[in-house]
N, C-alpha and C. Protein backbone atom coordinates (compact mmCIF):
# COMPACT_ATOMS: atom_id res chain seq x y z
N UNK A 1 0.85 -1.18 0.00
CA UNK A 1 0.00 0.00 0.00
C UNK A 1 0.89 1.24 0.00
N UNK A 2 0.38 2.52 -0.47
CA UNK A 2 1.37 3.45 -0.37
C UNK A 2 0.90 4.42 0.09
N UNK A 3 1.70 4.38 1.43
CA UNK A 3 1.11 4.96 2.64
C UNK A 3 1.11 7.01 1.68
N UNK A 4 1.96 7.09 1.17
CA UNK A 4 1.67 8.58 0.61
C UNK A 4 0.23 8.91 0.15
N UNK A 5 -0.59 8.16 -0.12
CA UNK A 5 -1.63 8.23 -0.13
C UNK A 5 -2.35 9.18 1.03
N UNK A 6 -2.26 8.09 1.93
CA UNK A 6 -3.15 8.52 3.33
C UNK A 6 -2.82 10.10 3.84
N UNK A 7 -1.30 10.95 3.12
CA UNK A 7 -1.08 12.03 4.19
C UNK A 7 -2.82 12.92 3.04
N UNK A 8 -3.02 12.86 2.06
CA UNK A 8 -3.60 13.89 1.43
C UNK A 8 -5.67 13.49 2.23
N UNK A 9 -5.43 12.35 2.32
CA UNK A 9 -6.74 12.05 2.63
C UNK A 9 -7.24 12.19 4.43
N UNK A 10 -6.15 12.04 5.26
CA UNK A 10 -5.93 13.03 6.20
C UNK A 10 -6.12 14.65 6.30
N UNK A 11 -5.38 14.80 5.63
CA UNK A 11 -5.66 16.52 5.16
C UNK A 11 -7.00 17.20 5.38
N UNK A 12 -7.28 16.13 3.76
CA UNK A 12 -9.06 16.53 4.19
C UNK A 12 -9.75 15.83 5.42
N UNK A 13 -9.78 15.05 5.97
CA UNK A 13 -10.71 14.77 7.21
C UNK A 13 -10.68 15.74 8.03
N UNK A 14 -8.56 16.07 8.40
CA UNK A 14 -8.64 17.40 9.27
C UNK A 14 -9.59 18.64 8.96
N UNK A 15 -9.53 18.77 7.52
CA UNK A 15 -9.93 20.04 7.35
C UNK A 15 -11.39 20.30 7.40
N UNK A 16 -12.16 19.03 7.15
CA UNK A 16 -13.89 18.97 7.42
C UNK A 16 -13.57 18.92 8.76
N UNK A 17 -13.13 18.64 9.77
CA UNK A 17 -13.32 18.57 11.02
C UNK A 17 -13.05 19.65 11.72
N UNK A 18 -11.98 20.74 11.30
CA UNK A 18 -11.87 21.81 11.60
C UNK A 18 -13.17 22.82 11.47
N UNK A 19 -13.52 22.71 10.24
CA UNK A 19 -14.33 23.52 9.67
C UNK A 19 -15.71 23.62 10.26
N UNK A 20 -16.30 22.07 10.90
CA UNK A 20 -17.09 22.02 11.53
C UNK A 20 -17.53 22.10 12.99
N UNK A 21 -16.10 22.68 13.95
CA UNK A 21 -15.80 22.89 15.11
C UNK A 21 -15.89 24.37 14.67
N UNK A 22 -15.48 25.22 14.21
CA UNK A 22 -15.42 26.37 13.91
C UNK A 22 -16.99 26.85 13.27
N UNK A 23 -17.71 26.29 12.41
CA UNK A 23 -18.83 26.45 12.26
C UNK A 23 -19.71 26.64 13.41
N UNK A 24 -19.76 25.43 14.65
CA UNK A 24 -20.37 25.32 15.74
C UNK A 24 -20.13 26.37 16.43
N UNK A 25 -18.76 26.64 16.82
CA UNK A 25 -18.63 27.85 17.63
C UNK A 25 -19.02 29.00 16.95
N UNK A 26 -19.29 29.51 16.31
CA UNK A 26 -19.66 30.57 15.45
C UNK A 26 -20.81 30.29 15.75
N UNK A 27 -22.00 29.91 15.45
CA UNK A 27 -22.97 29.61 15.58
C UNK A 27 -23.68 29.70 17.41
N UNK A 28 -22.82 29.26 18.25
CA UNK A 28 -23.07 29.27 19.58
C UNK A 28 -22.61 30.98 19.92
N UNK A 29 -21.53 31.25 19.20
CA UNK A 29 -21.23 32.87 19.62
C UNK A 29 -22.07 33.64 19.45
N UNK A 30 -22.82 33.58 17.99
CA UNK A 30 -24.09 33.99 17.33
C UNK A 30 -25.21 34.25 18.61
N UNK A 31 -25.59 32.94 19.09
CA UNK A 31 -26.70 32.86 19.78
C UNK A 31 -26.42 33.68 21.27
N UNK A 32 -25.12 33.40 21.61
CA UNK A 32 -25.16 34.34 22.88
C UNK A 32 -24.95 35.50 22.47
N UNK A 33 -24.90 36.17 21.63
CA UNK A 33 -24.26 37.79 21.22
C UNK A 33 -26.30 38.41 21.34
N UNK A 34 -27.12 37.45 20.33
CA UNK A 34 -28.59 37.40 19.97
C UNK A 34 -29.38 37.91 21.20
N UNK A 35 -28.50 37.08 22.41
CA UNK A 35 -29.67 36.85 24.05
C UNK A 35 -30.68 35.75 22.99
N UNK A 36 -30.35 34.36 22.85
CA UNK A 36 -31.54 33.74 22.48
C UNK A 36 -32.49 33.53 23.21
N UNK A 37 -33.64 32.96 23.38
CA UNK A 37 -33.83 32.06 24.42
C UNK A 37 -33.41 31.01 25.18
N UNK A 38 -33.43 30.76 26.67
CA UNK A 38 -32.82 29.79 27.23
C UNK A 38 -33.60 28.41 26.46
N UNK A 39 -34.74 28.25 26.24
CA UNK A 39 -35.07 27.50 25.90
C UNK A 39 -34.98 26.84 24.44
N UNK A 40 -34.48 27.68 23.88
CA UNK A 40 -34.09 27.30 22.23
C UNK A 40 -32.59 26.53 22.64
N UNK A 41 -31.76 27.77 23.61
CA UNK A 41 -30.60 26.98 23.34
C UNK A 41 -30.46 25.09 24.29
N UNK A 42 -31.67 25.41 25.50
CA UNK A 42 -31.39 23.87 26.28
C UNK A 42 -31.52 23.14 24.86
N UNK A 43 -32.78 23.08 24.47
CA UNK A 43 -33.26 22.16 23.32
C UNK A 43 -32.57 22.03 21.76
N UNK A 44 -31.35 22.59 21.60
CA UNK A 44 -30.33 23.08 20.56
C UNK A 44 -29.32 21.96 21.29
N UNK A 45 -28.78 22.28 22.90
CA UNK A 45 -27.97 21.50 23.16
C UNK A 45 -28.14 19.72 24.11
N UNK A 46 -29.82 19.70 23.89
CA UNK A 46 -30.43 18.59 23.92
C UNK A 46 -30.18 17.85 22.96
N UNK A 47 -30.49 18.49 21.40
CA UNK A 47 -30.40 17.94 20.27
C UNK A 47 -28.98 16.97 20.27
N UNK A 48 -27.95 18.02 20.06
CA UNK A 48 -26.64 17.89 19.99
C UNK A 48 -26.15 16.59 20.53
N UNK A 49 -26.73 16.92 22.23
CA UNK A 49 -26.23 15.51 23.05
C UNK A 49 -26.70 14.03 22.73
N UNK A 50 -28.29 14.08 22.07
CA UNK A 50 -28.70 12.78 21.41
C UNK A 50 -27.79 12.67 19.75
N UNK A 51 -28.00 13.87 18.96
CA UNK A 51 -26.84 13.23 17.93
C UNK A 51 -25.52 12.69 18.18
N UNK A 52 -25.00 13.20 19.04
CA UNK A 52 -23.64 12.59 19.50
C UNK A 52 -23.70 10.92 20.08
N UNK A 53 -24.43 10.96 21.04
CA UNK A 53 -25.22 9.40 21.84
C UNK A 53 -25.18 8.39 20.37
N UNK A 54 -26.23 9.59 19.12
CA UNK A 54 -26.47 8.25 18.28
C UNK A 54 -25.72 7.66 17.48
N UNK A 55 -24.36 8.85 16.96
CA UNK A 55 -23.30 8.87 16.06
C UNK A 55 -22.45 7.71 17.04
N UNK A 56 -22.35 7.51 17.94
CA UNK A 56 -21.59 6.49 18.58
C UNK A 56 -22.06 5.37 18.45
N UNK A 57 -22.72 5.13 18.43
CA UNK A 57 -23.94 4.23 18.50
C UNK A 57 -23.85 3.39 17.20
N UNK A 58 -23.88 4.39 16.22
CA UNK A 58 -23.97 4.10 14.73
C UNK A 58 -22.76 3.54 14.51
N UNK A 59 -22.10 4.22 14.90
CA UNK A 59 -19.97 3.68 14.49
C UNK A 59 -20.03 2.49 15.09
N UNK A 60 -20.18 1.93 16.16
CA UNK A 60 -20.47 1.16 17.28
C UNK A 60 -20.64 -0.15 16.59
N UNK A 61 -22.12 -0.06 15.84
CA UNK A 61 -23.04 -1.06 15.02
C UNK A 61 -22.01 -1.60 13.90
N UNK A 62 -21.81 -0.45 13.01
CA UNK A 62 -21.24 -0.48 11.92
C UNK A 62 -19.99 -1.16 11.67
N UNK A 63 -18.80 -0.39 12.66
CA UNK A 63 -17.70 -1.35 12.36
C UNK A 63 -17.97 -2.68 12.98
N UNK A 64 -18.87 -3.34 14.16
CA UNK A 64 -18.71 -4.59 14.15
C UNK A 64 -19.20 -5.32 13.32
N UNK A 65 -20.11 -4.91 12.43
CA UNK A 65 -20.64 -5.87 11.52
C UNK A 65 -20.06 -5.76 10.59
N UNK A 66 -19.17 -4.37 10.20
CA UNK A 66 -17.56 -4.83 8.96
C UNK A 66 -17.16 -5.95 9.42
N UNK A 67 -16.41 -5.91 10.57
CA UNK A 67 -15.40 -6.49 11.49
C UNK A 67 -16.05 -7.89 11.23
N UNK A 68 -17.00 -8.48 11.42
CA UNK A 68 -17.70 -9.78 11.36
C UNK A 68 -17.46 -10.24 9.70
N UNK A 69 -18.25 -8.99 9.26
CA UNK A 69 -17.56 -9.30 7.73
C UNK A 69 -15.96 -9.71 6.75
N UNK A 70 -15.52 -9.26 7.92
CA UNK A 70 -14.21 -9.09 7.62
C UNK A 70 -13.95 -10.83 8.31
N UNK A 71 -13.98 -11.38 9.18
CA UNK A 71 -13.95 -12.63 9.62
C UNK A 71 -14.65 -13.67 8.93
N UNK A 72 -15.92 -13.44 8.24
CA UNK A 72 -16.46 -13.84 6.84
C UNK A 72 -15.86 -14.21 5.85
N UNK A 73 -15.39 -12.94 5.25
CA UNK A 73 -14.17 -12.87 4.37
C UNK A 73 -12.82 -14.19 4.77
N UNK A 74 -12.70 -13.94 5.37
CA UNK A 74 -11.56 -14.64 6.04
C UNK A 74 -11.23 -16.44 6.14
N UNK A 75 -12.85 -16.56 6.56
CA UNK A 75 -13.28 -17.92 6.62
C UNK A 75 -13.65 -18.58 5.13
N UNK A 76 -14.14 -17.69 4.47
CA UNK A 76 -14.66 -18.05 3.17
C UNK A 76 -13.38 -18.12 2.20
N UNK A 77 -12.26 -17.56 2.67
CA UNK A 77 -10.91 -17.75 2.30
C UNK A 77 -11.07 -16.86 0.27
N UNK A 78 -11.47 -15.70 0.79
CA UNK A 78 -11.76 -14.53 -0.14
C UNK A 78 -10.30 -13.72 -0.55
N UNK A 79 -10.42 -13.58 -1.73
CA UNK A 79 -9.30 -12.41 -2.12
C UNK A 79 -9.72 -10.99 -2.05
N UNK A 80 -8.90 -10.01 -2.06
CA UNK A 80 -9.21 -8.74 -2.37
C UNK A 80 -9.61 -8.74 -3.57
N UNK A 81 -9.58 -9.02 -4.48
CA UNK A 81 -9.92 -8.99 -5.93
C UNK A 81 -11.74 -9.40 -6.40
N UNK A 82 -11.96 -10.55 -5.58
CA UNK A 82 -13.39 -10.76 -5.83
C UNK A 82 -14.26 -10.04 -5.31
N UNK A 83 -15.67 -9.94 -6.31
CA UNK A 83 -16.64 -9.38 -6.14
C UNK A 83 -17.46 -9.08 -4.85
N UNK A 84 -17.33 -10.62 -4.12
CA UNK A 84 -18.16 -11.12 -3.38
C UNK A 84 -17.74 -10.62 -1.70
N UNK A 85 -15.82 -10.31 -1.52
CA UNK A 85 -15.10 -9.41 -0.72
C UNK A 85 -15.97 -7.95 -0.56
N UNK A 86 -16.31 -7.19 -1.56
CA UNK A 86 -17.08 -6.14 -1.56
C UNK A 86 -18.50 -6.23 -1.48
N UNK A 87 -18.92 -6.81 -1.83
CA UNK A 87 -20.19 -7.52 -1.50
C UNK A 87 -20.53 -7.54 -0.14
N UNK A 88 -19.86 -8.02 0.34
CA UNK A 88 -19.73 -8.91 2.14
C UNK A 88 -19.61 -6.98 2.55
N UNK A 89 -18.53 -6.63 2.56
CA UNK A 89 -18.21 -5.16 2.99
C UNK A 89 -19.25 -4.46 2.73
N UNK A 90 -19.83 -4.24 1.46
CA UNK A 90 -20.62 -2.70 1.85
C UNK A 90 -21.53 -3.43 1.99
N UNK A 91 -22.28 -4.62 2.28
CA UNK A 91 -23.60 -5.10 2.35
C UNK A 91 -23.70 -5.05 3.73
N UNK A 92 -22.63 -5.19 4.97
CA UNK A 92 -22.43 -5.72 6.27
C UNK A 92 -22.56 -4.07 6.75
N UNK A 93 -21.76 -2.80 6.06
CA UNK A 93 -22.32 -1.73 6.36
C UNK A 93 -23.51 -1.00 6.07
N UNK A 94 -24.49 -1.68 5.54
CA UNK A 94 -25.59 -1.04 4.98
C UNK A 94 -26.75 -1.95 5.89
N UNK A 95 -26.31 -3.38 6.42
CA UNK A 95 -26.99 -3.65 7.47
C UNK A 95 -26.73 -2.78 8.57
N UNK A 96 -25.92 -2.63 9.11
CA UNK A 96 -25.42 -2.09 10.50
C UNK A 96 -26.02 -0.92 10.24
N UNK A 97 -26.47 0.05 9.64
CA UNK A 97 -27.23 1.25 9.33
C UNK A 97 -28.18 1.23 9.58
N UNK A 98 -28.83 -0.36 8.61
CA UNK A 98 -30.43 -0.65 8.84
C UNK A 98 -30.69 -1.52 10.52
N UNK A 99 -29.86 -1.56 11.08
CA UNK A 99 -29.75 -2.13 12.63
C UNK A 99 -30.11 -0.96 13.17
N UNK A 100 -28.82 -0.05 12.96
CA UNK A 100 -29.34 1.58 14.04
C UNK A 100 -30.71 1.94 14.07
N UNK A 101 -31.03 2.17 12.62
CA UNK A 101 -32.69 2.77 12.30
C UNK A 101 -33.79 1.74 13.08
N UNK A 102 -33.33 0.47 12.83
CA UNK A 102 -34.20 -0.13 13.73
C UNK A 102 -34.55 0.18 15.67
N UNK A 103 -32.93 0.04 15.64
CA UNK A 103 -32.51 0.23 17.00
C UNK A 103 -33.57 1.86 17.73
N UNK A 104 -32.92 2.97 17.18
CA UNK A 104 -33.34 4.28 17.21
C UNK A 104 -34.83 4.04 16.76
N UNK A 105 -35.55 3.82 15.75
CA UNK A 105 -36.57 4.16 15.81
C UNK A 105 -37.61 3.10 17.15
N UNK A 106 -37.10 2.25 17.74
CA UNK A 106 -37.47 1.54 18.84
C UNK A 106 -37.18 2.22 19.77
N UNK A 107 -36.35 2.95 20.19
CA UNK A 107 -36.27 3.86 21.39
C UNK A 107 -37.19 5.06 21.49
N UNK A 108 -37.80 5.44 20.08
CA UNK A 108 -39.27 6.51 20.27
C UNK A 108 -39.93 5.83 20.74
């Protein structure tokens, strides 16, 4: 593999991640400069705390059912090259998605 790859694709993760810490705070500076309501902002940083809860949650689901996939792979004695390697992969993440939605929409 050639790891020179990974410095540019790093780059960008940093830089969406920057961008979206800096967005937030801007946005929270916004609201206290405004005097919002207390009650917009509890329920703003209500929101926040369940997206965060669920984004864990989701990663959580997701890589173990790669990870299973990936032991799949393994057992089934798969190459990188076949179809059925990718298959297993994005099919095992597109369950683990349809797990969360299940999961989450059972907790309403």
């Amino acid at each position: 593999m050639d790891f020179a790859l990974l410095i540019p694709i790093t780059a960008f993760i940093c830089t969406v991640a920057i961008i979206k810490i800096v967005v937030d705070s801007r946005l929270r500076r916004r609201l206290a400069e405004t005097h919002a309501s207390e009650d917009l902002i509890r329920a703003m940083l209500t929101a926040d705390e369940h997206s965060r809860s669920l984004s864990a949650l989701k990663w959580g689901i997701v890589l173990t059912v790669v990870g299973l996939a990936f032991g799949l792979i393994d057992a089934l004695n798969l190459d990188g090259s076949d179809p059925a390697t990718f298959g297993l992969l994005i099919g095992s993440a597109g369950l683990g998605m349809l797990g969360l939605h299940a999961l989450a929409s059972r907790k309403r």
